[in-house]
N, C-alpha and C. Protein backbone atom coordinates (compact mmCIF):
# COMPACT_ATOMS: atom_id res chain seq x y z
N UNK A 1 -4.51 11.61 32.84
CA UNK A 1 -5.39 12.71 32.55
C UNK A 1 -6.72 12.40 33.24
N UNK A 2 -7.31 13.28 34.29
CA UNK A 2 -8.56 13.54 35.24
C UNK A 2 -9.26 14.14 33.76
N UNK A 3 -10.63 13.66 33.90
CA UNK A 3 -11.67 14.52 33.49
C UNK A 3 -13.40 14.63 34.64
N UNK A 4 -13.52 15.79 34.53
CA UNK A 4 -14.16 16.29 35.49
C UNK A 4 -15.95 16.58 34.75
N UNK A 5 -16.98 16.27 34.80
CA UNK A 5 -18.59 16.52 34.70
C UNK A 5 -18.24 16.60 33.14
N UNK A 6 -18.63 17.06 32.32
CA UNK A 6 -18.88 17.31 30.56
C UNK A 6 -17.86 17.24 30.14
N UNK A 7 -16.59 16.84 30.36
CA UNK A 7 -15.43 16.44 30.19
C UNK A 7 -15.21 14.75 30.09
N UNK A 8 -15.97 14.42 31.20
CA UNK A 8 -15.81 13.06 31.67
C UNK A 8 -16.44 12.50 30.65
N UNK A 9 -18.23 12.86 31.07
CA UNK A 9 -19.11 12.50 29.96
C UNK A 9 -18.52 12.42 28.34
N UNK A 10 -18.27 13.49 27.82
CA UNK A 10 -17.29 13.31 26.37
C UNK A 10 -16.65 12.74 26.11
N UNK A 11 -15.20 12.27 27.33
CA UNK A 11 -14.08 11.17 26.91
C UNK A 11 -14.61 10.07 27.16
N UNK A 12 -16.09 9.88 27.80
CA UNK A 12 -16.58 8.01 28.24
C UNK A 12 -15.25 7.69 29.36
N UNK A 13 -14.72 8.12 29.67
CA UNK A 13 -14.51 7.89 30.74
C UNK A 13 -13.58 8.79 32.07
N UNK A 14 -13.59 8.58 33.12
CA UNK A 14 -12.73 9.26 34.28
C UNK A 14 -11.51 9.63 34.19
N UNK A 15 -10.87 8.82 33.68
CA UNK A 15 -9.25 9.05 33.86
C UNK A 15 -8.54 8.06 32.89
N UNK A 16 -7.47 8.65 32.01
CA UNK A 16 -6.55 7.68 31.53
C UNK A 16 -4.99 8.45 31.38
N UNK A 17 -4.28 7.40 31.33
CA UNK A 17 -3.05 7.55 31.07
C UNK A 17 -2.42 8.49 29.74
N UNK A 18 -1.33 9.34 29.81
CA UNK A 18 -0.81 10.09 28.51
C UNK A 18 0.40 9.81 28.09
N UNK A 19 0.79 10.05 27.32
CA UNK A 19 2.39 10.40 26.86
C UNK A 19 2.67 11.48 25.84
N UNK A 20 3.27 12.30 26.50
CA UNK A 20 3.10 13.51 26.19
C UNK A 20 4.25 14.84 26.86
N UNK A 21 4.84 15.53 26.09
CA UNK A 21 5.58 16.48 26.69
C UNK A 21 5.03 17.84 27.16
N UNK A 22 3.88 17.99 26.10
CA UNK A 22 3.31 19.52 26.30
C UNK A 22 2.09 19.01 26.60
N UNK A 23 0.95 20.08 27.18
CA UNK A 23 -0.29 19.72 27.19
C UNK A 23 -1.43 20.11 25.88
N UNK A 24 -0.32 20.73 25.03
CA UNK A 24 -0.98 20.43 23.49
C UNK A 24 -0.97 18.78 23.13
N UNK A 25 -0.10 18.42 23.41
CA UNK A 25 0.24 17.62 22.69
C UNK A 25 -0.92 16.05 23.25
N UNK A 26 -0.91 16.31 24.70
CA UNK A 26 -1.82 15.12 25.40
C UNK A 26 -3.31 15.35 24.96
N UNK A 27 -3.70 16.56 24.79
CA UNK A 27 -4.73 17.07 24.53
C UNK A 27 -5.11 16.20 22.46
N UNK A 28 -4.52 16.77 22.10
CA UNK A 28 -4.51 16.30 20.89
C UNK A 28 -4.52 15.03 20.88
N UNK A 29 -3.70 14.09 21.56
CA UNK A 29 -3.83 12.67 21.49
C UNK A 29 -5.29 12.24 21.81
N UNK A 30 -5.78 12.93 22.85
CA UNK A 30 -6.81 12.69 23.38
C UNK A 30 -7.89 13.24 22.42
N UNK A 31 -7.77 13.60 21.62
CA UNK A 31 -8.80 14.48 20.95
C UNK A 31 -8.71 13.60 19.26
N UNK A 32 -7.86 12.31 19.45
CA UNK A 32 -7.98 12.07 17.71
C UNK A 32 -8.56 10.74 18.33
N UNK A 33 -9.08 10.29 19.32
CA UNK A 33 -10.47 9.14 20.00
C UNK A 33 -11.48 9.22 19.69
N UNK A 34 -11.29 10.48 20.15
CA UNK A 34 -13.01 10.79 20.45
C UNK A 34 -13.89 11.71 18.82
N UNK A 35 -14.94 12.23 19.30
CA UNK A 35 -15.65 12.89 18.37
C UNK A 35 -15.73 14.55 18.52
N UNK A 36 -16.37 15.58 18.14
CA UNK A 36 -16.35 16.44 18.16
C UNK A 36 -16.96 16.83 19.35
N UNK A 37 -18.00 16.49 19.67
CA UNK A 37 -18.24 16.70 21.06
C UNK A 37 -17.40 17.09 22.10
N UNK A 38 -16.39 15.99 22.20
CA UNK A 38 -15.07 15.99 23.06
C UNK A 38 -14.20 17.14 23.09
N UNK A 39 -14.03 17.73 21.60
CA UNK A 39 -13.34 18.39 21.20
C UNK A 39 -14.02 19.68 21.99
N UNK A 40 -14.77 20.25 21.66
CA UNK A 40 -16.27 21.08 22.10
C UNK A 40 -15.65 21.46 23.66
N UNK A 41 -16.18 20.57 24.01
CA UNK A 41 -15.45 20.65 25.59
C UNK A 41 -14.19 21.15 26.03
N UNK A 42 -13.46 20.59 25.14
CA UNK A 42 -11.92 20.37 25.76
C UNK A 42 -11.54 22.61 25.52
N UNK A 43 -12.17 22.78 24.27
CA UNK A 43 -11.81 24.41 23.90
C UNK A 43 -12.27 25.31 25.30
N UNK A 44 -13.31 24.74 25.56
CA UNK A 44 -14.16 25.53 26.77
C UNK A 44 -13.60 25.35 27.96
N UNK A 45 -12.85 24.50 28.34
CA UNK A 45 -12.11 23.77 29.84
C UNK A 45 -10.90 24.84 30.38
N UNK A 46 -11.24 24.01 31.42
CA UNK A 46 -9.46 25.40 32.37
C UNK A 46 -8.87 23.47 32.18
N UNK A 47 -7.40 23.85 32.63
CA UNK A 47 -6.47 22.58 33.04
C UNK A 47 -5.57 22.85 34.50
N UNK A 48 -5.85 21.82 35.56
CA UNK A 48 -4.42 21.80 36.05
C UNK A 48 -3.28 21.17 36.12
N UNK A 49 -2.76 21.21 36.17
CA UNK A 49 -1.35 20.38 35.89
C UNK A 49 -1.04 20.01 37.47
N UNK A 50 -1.23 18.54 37.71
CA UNK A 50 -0.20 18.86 39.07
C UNK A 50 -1.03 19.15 40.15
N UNK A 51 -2.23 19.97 40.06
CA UNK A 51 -3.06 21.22 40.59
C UNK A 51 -2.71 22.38 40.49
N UNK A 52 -1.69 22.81 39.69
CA UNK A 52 -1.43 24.17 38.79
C UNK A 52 -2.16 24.46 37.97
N UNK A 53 -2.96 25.70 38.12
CA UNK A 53 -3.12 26.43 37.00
C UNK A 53 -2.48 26.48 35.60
N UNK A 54 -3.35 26.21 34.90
CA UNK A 54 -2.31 27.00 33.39
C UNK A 54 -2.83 27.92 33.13
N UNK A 55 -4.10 28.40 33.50
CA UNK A 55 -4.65 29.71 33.16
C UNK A 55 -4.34 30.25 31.64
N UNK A 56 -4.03 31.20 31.31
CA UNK A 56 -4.54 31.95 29.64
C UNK A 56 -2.49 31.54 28.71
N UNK A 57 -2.08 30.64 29.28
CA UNK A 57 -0.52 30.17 28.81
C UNK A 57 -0.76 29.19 27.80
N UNK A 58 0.02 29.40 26.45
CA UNK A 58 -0.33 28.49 25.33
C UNK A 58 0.04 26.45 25.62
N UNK A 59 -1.11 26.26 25.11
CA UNK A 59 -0.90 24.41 25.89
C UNK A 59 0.66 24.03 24.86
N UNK A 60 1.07 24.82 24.27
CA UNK A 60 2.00 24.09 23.81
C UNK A 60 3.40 24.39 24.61
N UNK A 61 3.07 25.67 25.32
CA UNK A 61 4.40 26.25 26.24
C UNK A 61 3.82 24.87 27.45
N UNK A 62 3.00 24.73 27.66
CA UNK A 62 3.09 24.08 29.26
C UNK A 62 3.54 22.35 28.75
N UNK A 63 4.98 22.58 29.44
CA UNK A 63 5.65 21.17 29.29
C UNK A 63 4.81 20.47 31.10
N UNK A 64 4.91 19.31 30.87
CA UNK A 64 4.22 18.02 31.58
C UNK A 64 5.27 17.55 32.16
N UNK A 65 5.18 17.38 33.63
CA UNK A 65 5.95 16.88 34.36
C UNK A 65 6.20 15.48 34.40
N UNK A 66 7.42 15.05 34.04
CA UNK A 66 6.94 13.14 34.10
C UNK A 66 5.69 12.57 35.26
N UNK A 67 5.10 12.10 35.03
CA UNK A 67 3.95 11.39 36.41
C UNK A 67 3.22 12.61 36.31
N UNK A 68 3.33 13.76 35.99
CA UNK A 68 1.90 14.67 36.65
C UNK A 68 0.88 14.38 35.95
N UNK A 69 -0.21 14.96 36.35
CA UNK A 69 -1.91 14.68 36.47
C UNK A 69 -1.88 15.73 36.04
N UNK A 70 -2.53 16.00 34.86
CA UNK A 70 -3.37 16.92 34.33
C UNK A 70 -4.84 16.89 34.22
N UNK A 71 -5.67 17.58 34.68
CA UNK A 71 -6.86 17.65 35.28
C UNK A 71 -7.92 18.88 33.83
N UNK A 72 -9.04 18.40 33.49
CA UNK A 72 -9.62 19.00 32.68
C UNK A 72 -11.07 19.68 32.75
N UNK A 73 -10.82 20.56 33.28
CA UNK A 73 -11.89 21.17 34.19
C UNK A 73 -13.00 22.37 33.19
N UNK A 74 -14.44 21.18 32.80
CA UNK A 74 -15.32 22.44 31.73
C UNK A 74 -16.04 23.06 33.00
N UNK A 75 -16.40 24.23 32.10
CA UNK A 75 -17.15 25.26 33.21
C UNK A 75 -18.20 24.56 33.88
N UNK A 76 -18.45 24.81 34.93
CA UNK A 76 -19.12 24.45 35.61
C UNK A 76 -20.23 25.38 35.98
N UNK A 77 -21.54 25.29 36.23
CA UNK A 77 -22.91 26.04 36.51
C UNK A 77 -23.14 25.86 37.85
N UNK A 78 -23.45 27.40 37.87
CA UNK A 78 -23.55 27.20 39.97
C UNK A 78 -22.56 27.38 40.69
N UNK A 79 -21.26 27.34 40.40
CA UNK A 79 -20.36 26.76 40.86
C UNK A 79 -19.18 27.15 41.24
């Protein structure tokens, strides 16, 4: 799992490893670490999978490719 500007900042760090079938499910793992802050973020974020879009599809329909990169992208200003 990539995290990208106020994403990054929230998880303390760049990138870590998941296990996980859905991207509810990585999300949630990732979300019982951290604090609310994190959480904050993560509601506001796009994701890509892969560099797929998931766009407005429930994180629990989007199954995770073994090895893919899911990427956590908060809005960005300017940009």
């Amino acid at each position: 799992m990539r995290y990208w500007a106020a994403a990054k900042a929230a998880a303390g760090t760049h990138e870590e490893p998941y296990e996980a079938e859905t991207l509810a499910e990585a999300l949630a793992a990732a979300a019982e670490k951290r604090d609310e802050e994190f959480a904050r973020v993560v509601r506001r974020s796009s994701f890509l999978i892969s560099g797929d879009p998931v766009g407005s599809r429930p994180h629990e329909s989007v199954v995770l490719p073994e090895g893919g990169v899911v990427e956590v992208l908060p809005p960005f200003a300017g940009g």
